[in-house]
Protein backbone atom coordinates (compact mmCIF):
# COMPACT_ATOMS: atom_id res chain seq x y z
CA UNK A 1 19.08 -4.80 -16.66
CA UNK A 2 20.95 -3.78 -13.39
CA UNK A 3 19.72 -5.74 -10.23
CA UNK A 4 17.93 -4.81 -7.63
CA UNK A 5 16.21 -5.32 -4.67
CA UNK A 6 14.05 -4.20 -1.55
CA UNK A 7 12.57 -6.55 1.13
CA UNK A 8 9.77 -8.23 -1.25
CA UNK A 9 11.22 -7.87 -4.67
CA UNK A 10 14.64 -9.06 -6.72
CA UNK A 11 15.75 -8.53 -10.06
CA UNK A 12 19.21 -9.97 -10.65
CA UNK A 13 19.81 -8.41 -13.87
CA UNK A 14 17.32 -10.92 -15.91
CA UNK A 15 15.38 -12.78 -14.05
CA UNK A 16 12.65 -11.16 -11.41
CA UNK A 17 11.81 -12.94 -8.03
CA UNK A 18 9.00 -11.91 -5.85
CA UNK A 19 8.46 -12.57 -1.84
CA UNK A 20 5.46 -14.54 -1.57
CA UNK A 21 3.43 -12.76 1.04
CA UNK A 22 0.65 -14.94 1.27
CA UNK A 23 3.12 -17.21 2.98
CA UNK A 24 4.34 -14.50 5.73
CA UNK A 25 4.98 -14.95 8.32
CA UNK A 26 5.82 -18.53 8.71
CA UNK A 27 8.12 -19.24 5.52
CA UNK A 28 9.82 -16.81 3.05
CA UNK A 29 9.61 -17.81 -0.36
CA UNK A 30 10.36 -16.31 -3.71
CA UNK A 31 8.25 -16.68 -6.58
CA UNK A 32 9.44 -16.07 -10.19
CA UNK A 33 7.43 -12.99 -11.44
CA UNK A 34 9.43 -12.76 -14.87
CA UNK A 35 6.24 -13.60 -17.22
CA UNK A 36 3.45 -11.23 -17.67
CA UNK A 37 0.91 -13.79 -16.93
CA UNK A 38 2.73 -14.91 -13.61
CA UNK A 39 2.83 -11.64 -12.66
CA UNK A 40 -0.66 -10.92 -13.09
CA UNK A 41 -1.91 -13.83 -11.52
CA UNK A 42 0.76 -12.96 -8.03
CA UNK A 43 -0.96 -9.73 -7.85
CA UNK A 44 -4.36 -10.68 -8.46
CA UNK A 45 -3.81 -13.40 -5.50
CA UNK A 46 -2.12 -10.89 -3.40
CA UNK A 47 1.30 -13.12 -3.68
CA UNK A 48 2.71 -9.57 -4.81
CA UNK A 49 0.77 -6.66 -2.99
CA UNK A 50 0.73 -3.07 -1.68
CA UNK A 51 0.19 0.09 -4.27
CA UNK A 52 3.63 1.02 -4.46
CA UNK A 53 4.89 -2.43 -4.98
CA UNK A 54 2.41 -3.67 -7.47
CA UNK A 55 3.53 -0.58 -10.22
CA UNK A 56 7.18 -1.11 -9.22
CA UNK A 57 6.54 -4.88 -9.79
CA UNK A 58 4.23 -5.01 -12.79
CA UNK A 59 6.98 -2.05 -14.50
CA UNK A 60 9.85 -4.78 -13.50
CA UNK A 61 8.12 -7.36 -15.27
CA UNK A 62 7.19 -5.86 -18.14
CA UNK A 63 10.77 -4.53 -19.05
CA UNK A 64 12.09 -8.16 -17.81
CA UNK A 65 9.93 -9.39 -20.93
CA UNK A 66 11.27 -7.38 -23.25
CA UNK A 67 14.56 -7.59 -22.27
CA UNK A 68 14.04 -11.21 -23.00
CA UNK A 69 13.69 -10.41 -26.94
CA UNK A 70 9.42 -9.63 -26.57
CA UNK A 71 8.17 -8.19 -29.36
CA UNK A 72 6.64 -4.68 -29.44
CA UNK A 73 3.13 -6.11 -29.93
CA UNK A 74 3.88 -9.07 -26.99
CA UNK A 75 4.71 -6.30 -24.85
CA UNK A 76 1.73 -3.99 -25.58
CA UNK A 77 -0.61 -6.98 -24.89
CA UNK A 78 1.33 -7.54 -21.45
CA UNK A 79 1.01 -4.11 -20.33
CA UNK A 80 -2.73 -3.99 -20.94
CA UNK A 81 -3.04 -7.11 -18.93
CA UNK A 82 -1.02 -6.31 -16.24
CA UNK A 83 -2.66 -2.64 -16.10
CA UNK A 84 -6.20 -4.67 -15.63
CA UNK A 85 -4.97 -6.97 -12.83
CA UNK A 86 -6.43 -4.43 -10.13
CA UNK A 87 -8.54 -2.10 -10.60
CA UNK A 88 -8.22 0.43 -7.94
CA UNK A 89 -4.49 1.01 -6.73
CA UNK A 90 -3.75 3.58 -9.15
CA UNK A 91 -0.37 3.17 -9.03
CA UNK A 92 -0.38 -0.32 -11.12
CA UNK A 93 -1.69 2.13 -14.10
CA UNK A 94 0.53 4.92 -13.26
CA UNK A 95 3.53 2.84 -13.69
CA UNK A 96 2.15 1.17 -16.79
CA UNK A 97 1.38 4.02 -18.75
CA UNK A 98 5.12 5.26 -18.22
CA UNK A 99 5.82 1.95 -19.45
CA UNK A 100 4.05 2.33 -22.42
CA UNK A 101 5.24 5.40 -22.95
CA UNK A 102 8.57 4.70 -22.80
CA UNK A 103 11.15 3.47 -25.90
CA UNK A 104 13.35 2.31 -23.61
CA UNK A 105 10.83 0.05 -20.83
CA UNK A 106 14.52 -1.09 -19.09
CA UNK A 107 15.77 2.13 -18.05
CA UNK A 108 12.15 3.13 -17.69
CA UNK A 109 11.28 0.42 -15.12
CA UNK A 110 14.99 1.10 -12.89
CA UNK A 111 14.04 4.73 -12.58
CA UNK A 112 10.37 3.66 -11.32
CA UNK A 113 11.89 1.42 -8.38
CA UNK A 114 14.56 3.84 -8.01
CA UNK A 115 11.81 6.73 -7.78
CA UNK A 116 9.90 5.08 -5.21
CA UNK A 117 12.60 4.28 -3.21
CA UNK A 118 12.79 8.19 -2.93
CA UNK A 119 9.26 8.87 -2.20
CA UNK A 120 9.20 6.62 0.43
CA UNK A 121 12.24 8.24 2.08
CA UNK A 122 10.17 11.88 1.17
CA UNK A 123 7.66 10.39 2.80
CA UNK A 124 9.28 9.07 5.89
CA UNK A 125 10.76 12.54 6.44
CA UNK A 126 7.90 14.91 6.24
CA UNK A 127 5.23 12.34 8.08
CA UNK A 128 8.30 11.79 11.14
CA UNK A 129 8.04 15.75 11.69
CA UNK A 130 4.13 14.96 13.42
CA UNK A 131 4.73 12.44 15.66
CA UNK A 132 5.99 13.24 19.04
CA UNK A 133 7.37 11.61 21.31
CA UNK A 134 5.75 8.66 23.85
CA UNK A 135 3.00 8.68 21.05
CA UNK A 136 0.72 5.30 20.65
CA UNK A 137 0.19 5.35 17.08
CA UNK A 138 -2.04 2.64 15.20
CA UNK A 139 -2.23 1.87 11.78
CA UNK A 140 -3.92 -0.20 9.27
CA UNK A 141 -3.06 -3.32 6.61
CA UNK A 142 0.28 -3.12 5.74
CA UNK A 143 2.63 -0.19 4.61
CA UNK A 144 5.97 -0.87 5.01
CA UNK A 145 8.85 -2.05 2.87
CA UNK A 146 6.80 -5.37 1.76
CA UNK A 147 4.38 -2.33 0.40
CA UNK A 148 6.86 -0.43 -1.71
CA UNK A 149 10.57 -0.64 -3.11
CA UNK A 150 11.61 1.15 -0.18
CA UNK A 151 10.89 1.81 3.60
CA UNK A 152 6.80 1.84 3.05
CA UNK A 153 4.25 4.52 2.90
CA UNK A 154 2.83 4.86 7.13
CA UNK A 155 4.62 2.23 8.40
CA UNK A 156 7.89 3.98 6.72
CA UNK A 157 6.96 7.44 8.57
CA UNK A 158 6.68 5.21 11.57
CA UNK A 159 10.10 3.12 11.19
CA UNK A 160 11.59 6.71 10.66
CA UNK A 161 10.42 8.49 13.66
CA UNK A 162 11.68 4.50 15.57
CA UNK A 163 15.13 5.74 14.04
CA UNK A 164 15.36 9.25 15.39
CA UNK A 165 14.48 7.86 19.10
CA UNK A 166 11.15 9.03 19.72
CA UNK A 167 9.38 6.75 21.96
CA UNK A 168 6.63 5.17 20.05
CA UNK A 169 4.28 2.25 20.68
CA UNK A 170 2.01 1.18 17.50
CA UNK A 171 -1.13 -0.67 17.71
CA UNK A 172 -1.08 -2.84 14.52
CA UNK A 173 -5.08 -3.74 13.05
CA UNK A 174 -4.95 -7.15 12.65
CA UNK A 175 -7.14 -6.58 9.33
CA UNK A 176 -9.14 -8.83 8.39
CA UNK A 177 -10.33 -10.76 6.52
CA UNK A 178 -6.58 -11.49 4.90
CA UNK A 179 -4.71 -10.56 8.24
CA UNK A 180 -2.43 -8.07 6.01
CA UNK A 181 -1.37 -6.29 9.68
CA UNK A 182 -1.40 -9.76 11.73
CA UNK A 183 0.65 -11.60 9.28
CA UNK A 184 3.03 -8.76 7.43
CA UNK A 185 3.50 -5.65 9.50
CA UNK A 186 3.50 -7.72 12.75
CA UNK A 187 6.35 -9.32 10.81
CA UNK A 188 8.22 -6.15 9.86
CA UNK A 189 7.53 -4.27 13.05
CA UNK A 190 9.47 -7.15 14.69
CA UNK A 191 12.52 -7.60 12.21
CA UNK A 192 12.52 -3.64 12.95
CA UNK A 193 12.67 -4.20 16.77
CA UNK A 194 9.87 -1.33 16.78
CA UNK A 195 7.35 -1.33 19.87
CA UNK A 196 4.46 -3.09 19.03
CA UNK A 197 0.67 -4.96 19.84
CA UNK A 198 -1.20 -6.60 17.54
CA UNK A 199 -5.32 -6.41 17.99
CA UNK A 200 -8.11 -7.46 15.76
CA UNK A 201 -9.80 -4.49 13.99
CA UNK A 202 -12.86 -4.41 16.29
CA UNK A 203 -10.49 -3.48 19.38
CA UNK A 204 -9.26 -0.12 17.46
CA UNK A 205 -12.04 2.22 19.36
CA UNK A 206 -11.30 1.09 22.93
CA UNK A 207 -7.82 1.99 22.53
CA UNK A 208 -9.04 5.51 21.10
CA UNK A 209 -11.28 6.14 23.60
CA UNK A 210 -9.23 5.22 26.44
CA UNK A 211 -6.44 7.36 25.61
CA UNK A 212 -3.91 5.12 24.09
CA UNK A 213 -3.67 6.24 20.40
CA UNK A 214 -2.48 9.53 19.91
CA UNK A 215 -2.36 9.00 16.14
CA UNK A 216 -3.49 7.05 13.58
CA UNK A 217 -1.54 6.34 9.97
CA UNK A 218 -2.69 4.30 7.18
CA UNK A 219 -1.77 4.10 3.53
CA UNK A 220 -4.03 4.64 0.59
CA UNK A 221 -4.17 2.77 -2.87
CA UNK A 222 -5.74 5.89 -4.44
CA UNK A 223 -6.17 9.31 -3.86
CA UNK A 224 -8.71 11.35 -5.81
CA UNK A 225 -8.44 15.49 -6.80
CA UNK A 226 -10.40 16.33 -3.56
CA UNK A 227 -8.81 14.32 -1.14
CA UNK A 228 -11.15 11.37 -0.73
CA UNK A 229 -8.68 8.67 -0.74
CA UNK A 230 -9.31 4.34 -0.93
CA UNK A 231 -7.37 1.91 1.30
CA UNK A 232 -7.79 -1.09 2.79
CA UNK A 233 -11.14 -2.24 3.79
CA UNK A 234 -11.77 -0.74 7.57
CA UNK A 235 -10.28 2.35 7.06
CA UNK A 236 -13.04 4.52 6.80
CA UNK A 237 -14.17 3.05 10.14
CA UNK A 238 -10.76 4.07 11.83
CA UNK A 239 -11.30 7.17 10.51
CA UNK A 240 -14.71 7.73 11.90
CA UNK A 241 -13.66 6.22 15.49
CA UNK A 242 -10.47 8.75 15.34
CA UNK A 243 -12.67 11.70 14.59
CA UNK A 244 -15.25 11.03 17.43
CA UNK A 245 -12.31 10.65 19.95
CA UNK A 246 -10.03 13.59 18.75
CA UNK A 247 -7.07 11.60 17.51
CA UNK A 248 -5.48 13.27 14.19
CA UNK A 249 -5.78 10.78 11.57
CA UNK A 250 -3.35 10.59 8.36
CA UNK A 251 -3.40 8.89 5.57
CA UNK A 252 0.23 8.35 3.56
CA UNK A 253 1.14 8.24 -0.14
CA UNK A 254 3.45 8.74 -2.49
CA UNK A 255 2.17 11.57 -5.36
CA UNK A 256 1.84 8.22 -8.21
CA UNK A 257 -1.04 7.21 -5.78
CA UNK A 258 -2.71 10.68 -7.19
CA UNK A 259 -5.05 10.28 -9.17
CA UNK A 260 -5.92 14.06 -10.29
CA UNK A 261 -8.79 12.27 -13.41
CA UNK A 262 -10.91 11.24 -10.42
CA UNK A 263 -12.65 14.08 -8.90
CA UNK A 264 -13.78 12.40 -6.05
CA UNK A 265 -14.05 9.02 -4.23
CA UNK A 266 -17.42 8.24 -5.12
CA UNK A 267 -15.52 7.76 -8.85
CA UNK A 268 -12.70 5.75 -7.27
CA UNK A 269 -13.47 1.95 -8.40
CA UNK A 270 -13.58 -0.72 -5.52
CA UNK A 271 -12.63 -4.25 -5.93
CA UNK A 272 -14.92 -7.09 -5.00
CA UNK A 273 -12.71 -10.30 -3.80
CA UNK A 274 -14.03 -13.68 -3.41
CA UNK A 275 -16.96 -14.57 -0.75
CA UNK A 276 -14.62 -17.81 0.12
CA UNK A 277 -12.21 -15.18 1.85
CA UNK A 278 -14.78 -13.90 4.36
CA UNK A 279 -15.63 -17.27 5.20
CA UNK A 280 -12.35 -18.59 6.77
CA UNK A 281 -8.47 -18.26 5.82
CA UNK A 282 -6.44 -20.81 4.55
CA UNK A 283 -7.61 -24.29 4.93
CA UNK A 284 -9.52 -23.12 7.75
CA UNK A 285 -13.39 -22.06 7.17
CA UNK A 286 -15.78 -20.26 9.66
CA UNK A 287 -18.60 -19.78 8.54
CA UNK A 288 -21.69 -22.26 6.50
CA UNK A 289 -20.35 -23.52 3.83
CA UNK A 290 -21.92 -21.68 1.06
CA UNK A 291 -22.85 -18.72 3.14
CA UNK A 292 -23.23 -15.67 0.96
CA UNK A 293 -21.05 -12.48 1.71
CA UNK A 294 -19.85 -9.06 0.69
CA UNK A 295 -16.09 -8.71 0.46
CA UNK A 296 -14.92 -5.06 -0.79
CA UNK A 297 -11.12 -4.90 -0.54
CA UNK A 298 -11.71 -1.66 -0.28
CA UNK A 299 -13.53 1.27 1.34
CA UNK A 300 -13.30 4.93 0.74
CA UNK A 301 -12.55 7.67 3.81
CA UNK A 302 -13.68 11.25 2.98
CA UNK A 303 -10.83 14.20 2.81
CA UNK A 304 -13.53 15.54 5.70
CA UNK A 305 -12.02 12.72 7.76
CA UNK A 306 -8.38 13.43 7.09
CA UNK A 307 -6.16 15.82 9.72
CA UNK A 308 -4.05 15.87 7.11
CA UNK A 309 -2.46 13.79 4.24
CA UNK A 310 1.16 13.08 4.30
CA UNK A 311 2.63 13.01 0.33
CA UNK A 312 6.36 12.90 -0.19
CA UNK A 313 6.23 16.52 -1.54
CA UNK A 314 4.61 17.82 1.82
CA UNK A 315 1.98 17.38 4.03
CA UNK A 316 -1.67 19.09 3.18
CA UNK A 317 -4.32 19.85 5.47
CA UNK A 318 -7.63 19.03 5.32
CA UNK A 319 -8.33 22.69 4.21
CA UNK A 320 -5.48 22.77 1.42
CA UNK A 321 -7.32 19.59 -0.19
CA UNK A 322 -10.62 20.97 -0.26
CA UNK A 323 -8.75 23.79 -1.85
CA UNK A 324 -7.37 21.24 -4.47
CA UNK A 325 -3.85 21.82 -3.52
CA UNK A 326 -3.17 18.25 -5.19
CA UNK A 327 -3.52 19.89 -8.94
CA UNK A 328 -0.99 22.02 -7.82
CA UNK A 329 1.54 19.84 -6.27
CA UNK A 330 1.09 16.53 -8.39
């Protein structure tokens, strides 16, 4: 295999090393992600993480395997585990069935990073055109080039507009309970040199009301026929806040994070995580020990919600999804 690399992934032509973000910000280590069962066990302890990144990962791996001499049953069983290891970022099972589908899963897995690097930069280009300039903008969780093989998803569209000298100021959710925005896009933000506060998630309608966010960006792990789209825990609040206080809110995606079999989000699965992550972080705990809790890694925002949703092919309105626009474009 050819290497390659973006900020959380390497692949030096036989071996595959991943950026452990659980570990971000303080130290930056690389994890070996070769083996199928590694990998699966990175991504289902968030070690390897973001939609984009997970199928670009996962595809890596698998084709890493086989270049290694796997047989053609060894590799089937991998990419039905790796397909499983979450269940709602459509993207892992996008890349997978290509993968499967594939008789050559080397090539197959370079032209997945090399596609996404693309999308992102699709991305990036259409979602720059809406922000102006002197805009606050706040986003959610994490979206940037730890996210994807390229420059990220919202945090991309926001690194581009950075680049073409608009004056921009983002409000980064600290977004709990794993601190994706306090611990990784704080982090990118400042290796970017990009303008930036960090606040906890509960401080996001203050700065709405009080005029400080003129837009608000997230990413999305998958986005149904209609519109309805899944992302990080919190979102659907931001969306709600954003629509009671005027601010256009946009979700950002690649078209892999499609998913044109699920008609709606009420059909979009959602993850349940461990109580023990509510409870504390790290060594650190909280709450009772014991103390029950509810931990969804995911909510799901309504395309009623959405000003508009930024793909790399375009950017839709709310009335172009309800239209299903998405069959046609995806």
């Amino acid at each position: 295999m050819n290497p390659f690399e973006s900020l959380g992934l390497r692949h030096d032509g036989r071996s595959l090393w991943v950026l452990d973000q659980t570990q971000l910000p303080d130290a930056e280590v690389w994890l070996d992600g070769s083996q199928p069962e590694a990998m699966v066990a990175l991504i289902q302890r968030l070690a390897v993480r973001g939609a984009p990144l997970i199928g670009v990962a996962a595809a890596t791996c698998l084709a890493t395997f086989a270049h290694r001499g796997a047989s053609a049953s060894e590799c089937a069983a991998a990419c039905a585990d790796l397909r499983a290891a979450r269940p709602t970022a459509v993207n892992l099972m996008w890349a997978m069935d290509r993968m499967k589908g594939s008789a050559d899963p080397v090539t197959e897995a370079q032209a997945i990073f090399e596609e996404d690097v693309r999308l992102c930069e699709g991305m990036a280009r259409h979602g720059a055109e809406l922000i102006q300039d002197g805009e606050g903008l706040l986003t959610h969780c994490n979206t940037g080039g730890l996210a994807t093989a390229g420059i990220g998803t919202a945090l991309g569209v926001i690194r581009r507009a950075h680049e073409q000298g608009k004056r921009i100021h983002v409000f980064a959710d600290e977004t709990r309970p794993l601190l994706q925005g306090g611990r990784l896009t704080a982090w990118e933000l400042r290796k970017l040199g990009i303008p930036a506060t960090l606040i906890t998630d509960s401080m996001a309608a203050l700065l709405l009301r009080d005029g400080s966010v003129q837009r608000v960006l997230v990413g999305s792990d998958r986005v149904a026929a209609n519109g309805d789209f899944a992302n990080k825990v919190g979102t659907y609040g931001l969306a709600v806040q954003a629509r009671h206080h005027g601010v256009p809110f946009h979700p950002v995606a690649p078209f892999s994070t499609v998913d044109l079999a699920c008609p709606d989000g009420a059909a979009i699965p959602i993850e349940l995580r461990a109580e023990a992550e509510v409870r504390g972080y790290g060594a650190l705990r909280w709450a009772p020990e014991g103390m029950p809790t509810w931990n969804p890694s995911f909510d799901v925002t309504p395309v009623d919600l959405v000003t508009s949703l930024v793909l790399d092919r375009g950017v839709y309105t709310t009335e172009e999804l309800r239209s299903g626009v998405l069959a046609r474009v995806c």
